[in-house]
Protein backbone atom coordinates (compact mmCIF):
# COMPACT_ATOMS: atom_id res chain seq x y z
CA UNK A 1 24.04 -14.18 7.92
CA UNK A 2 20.55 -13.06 7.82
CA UNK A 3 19.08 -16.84 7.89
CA UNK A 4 21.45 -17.55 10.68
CA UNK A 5 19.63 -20.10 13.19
CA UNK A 6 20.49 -21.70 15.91
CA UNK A 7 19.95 -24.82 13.95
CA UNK A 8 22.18 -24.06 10.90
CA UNK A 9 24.66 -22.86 13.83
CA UNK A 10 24.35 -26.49 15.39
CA UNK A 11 24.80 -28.17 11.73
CA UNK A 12 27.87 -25.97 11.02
CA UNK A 13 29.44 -26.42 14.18
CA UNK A 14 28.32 -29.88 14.73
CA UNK A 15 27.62 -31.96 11.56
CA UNK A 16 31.04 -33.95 11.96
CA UNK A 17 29.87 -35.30 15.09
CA UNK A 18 26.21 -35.92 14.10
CA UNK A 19 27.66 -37.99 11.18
CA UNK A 20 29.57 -40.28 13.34
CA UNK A 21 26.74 -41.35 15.75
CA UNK A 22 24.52 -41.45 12.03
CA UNK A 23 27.01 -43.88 10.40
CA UNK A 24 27.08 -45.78 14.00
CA UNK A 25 23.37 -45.83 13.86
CA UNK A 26 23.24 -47.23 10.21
CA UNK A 27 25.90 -49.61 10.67
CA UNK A 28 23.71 -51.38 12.76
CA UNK A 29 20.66 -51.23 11.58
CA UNK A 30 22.35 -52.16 8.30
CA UNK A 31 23.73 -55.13 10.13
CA UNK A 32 20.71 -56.01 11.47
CA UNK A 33 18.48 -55.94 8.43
CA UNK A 34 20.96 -57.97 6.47
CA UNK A 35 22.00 -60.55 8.97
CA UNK A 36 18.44 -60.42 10.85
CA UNK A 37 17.42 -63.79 9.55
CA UNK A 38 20.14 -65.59 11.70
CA UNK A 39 17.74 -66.59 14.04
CA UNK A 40 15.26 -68.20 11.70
CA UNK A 41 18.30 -70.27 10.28
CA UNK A 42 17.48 -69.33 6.85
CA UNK A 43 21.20 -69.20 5.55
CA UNK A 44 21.11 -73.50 6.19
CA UNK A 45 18.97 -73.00 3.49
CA UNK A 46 21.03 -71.33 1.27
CA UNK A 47 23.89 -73.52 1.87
CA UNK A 48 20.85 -76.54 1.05
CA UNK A 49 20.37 -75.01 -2.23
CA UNK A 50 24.16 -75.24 -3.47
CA UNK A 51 25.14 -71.63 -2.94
CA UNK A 52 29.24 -71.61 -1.83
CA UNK A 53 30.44 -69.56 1.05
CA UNK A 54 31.47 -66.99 -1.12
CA UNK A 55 28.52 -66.44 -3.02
CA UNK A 56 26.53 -66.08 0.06
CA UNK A 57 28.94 -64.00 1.79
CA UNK A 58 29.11 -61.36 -1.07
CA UNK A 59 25.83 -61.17 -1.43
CA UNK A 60 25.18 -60.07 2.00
CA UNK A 61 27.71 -57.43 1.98
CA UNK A 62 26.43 -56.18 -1.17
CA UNK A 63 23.30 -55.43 0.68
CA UNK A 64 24.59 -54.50 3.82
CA UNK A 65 26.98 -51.59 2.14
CA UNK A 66 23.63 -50.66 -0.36
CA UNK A 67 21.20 -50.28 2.18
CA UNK A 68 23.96 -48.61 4.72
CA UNK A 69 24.89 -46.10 1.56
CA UNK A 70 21.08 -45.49 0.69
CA UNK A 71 20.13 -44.96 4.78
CA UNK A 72 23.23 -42.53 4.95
CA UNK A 73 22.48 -40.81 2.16
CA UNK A 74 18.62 -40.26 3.10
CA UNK A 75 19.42 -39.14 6.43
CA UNK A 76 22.59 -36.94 5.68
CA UNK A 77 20.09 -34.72 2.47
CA UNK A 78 16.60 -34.71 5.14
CA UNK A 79 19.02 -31.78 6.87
CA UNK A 80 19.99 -30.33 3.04
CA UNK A 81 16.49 -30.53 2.28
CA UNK A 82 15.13 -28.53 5.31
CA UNK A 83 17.59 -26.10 5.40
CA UNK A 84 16.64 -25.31 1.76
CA UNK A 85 13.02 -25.14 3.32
């Protein structure tokens, strides 16, 4: 109780909350990084080159779910990491 602050209070009492609105956050950034190129029609491209609608589908939710996990997982240990601090 001695390093009790109000921002370890906040984190204890909110963290559930603070990890929605993170994962909400990520999921679209996520989205946004990995389906950003809409607009520059480079998937016609991929379809050009002989890649199937599967192929090209997996492969962008391979990325989106790697870079979501690896964003969550940065921002969820910054807190760990200061708190340690």
């Amino acid at each position: 109780m001695q390093k009790m602050t109000p921002s370890i209070y906040f984190g204890g009492q909110m963290m559930g909350t603070v990890f929605v609105f993170t994962c909400f956050g990520i999921m679209i950034l996520a989205c946004r990084l990995v389906a950003g190129d809409a607009s520059d029609k480079n998937i016609n491209y991929e379809f050009l080159a002989g890649h199937s609608r599967g192929s090209i589908f997996a492969g962008r939710m391979i990325a989106g779910f790697m870079w979501g996990a690896v964003l969550n997982f940065i921002i969820l240990m910054v807190r760990v990491f200061i708190t340690d601090l």
